[in-house]
Protein backbone atom coordinates (compact mmCIF):
# COMPACT_ATOMS: atom_id res chain seq x y z
CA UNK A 1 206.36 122.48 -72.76
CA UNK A 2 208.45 123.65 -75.47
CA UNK A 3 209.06 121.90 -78.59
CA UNK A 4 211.16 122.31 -81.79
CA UNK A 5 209.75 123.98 -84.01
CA UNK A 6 212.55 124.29 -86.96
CA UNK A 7 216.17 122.97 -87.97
CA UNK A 8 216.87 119.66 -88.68
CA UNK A 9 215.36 118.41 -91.99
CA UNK A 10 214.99 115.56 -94.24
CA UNK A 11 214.55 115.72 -98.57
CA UNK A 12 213.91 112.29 -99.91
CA UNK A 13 213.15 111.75 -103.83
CA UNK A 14 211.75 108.83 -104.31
CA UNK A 15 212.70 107.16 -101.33
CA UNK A 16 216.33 108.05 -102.11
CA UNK A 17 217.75 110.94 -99.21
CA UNK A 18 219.69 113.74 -99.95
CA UNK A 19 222.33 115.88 -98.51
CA UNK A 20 220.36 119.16 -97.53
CA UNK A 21 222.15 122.27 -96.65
CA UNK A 22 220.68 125.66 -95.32
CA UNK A 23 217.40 126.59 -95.92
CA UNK A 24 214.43 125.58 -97.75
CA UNK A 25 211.33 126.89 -99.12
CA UNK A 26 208.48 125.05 -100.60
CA UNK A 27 205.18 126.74 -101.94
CA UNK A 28 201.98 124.06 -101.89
CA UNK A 29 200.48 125.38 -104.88
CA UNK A 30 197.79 127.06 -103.28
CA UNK A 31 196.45 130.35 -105.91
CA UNK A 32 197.99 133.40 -105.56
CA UNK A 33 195.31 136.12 -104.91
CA UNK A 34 196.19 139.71 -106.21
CA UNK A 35 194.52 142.64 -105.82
CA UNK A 36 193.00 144.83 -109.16
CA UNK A 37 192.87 148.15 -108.22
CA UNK A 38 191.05 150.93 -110.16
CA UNK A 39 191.74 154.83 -109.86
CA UNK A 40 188.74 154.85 -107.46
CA UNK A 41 189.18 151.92 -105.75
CA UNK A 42 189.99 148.57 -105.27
CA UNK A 43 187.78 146.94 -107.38
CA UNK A 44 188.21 143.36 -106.11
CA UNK A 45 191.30 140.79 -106.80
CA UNK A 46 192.09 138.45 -109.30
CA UNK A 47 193.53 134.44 -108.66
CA UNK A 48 195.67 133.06 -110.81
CA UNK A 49 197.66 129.36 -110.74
CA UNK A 50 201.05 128.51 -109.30
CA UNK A 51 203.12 125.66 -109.46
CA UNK A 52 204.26 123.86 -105.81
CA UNK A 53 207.22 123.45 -105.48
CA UNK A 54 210.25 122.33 -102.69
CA UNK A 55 213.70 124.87 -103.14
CA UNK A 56 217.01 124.51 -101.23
CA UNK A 57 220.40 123.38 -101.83
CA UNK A 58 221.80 120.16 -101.75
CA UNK A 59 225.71 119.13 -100.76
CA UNK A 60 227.66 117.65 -103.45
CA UNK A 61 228.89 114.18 -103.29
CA UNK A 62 231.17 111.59 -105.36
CA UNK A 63 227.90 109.41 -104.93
CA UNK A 64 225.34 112.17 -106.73
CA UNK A 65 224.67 111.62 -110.57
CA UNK A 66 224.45 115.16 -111.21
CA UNK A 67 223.02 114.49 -114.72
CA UNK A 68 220.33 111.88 -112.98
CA UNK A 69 219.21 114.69 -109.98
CA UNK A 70 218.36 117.31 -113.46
CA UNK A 71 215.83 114.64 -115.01
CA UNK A 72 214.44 113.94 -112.45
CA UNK A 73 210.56 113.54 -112.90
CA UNK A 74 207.54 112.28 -112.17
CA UNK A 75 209.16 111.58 -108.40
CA UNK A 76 207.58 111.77 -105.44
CA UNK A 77 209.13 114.33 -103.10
CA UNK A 78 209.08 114.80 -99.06
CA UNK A 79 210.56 117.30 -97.00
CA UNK A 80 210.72 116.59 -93.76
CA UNK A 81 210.75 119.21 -91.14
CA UNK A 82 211.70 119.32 -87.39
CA UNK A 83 208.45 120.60 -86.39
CA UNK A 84 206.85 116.93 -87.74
CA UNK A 85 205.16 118.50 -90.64
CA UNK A 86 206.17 116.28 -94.38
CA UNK A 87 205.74 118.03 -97.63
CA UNK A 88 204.77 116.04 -100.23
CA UNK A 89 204.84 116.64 -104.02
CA UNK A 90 203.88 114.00 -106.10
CA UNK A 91 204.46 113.36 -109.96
CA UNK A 92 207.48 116.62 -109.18
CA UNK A 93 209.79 117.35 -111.54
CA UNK A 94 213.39 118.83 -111.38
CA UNK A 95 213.09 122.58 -112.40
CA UNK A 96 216.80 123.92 -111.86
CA UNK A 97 220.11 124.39 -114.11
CA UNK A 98 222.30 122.34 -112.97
CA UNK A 99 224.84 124.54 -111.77
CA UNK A 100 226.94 123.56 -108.92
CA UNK A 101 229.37 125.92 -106.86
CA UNK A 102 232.47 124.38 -105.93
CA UNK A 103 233.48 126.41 -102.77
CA UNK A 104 230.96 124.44 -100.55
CA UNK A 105 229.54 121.96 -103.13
CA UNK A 106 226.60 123.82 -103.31
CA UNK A 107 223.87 122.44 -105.33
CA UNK A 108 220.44 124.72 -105.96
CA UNK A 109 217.19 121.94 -106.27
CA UNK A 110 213.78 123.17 -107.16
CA UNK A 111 211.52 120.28 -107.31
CA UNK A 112 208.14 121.75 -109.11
CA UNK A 113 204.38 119.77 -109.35
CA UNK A 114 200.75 120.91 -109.59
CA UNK A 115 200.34 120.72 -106.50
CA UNK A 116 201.56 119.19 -102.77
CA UNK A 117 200.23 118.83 -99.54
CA UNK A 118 201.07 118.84 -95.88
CA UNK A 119 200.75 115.69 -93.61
CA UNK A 120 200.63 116.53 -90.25
């Protein structure tokens, strides 16, 4: 049986949808594990924090308060993928510049938290 596994998706802020374009990336926040390595050997690895966080670009519109989308904060986030999977960030915050590209209406979002989770 096959099934779809990736393509279509979904970006919602609280409740609100948004245009996504192209690809996104989100990180749940899970510690990054790097290894310490000594002239003999590695000696082990260390862990240190990172922030979650949901990236991709977003289609301008006449409708989008620019201004509004970069203070955004303490939102609730999903990204909904095709393969049924929803990211969720909660208490997110935007964590971009602003900057929009007028040749496509390209807008870059990173939407940052603690941490997020994915409902299955």
């Amino acid at each position: 049986m096959s099934q779809r596994r990736a393509g279509i998706l979904f970006l919602k802020v609280n409740g609100q949808i948004f245009d996504a374009k192209g690809n996104f990336t989100y990180n749940l926040g899970v510690p990054k594990r790097e290894a310490i390595v000594g002239a003999d050997q590695v000696h082990g690895y260390k862990e240190m924090p990172q922030a979650a966080f949901i990236e991709g670009e977003l289609t301008d519109s006449r409708a989008l308060d620019l201004v509004a989308l970069c203070k955004i904060d303490d939102a609730t986030a999903t990204l909904e993928l095709a393969n049924g999977k929803i990211v969720v960030l909660r208490n997110a915050w935007y964590a971009g510049d602003g900057n929009v590209q007028t040749e496509e209406g390209n807008i870059v979002l990173r939407l940052e938290a603690k941490s997020g989770e994915e409902v299955k």
